[in-house]
Protein backbone atom coordinates (compact mmCIF):
# COMPACT_ATOMS: atom_id res chain seq x y z
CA UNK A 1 13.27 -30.25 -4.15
CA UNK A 2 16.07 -28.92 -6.11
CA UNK A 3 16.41 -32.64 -7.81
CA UNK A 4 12.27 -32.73 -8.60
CA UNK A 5 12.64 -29.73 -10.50
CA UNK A 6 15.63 -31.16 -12.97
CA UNK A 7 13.68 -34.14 -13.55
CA UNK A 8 10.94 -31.71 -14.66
CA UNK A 9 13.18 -29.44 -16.30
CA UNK A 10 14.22 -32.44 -18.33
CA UNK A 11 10.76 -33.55 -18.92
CA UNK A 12 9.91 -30.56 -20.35
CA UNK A 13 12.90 -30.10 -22.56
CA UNK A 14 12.43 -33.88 -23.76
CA UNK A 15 8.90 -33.13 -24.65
CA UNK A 16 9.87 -29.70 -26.85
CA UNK A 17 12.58 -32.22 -28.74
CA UNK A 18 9.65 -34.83 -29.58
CA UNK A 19 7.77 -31.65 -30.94
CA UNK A 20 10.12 -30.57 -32.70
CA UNK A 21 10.74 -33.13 -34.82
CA UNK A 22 7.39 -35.02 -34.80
CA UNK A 23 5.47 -32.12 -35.72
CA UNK A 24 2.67 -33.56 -33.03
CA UNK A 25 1.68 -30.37 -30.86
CA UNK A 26 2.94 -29.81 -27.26
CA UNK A 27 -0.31 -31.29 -25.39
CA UNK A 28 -0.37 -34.44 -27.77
CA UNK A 29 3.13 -35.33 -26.60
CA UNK A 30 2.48 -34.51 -23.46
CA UNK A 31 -0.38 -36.94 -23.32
CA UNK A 32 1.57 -39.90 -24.78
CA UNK A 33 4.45 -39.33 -22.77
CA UNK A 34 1.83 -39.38 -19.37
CA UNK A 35 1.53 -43.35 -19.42
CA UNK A 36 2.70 -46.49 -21.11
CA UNK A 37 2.15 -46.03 -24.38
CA UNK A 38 2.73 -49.07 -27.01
CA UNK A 39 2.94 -48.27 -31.26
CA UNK A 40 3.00 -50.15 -33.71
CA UNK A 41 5.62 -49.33 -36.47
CA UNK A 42 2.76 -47.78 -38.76
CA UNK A 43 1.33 -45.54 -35.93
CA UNK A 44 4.85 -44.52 -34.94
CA UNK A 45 5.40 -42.98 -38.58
CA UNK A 46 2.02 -41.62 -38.54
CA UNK A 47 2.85 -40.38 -35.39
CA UNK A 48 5.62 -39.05 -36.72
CA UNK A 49 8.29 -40.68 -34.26
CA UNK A 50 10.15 -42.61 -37.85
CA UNK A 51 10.88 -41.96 -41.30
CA UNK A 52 9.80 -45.32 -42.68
CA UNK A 53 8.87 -48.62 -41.59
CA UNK A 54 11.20 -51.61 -43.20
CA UNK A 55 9.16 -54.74 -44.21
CA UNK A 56 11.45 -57.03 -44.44
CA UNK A 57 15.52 -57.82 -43.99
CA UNK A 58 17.60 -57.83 -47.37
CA UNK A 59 19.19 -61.33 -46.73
CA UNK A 60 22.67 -61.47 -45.41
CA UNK A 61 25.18 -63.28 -47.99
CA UNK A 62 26.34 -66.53 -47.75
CA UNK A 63 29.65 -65.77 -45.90
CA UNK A 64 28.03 -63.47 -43.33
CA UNK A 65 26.21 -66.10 -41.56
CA UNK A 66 28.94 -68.38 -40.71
CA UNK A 67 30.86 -65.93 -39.25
């Protein structure tokens, strides 16, 4: 029992970080975190779980790739 009640512990801890810095309320993570849930890049910065989503790679030099 005493090992079901760390992983909630946990669970809830992990749950006040994502609010924290996602701004998304307490309920809303709790309800993404409850199943499988797939984003895209755009709905994880809406979401708020990124900064920015990159579009494409800068290309690597010449002497990068052949090493």
């Amino acid at each position: 029992m005493l090992h079901a009640q760390e992983i909630l512990n946990l669970k809830k801890r992990l749950n006040e970080i994502y609010v924290k810095h996602t701004g998304q309320t307490y309920k809303t993570i709790e309800d993404a975190l409850e199943r499988d849930k797939f984003l895209t890049a755009n709905d994880a910065k809406e979401f708020g779980l990124v900064d920015r989503v990159i579009d494409k790679r800068a290309e690597e030099p010449a002497a990068a790739k052949t090493q």
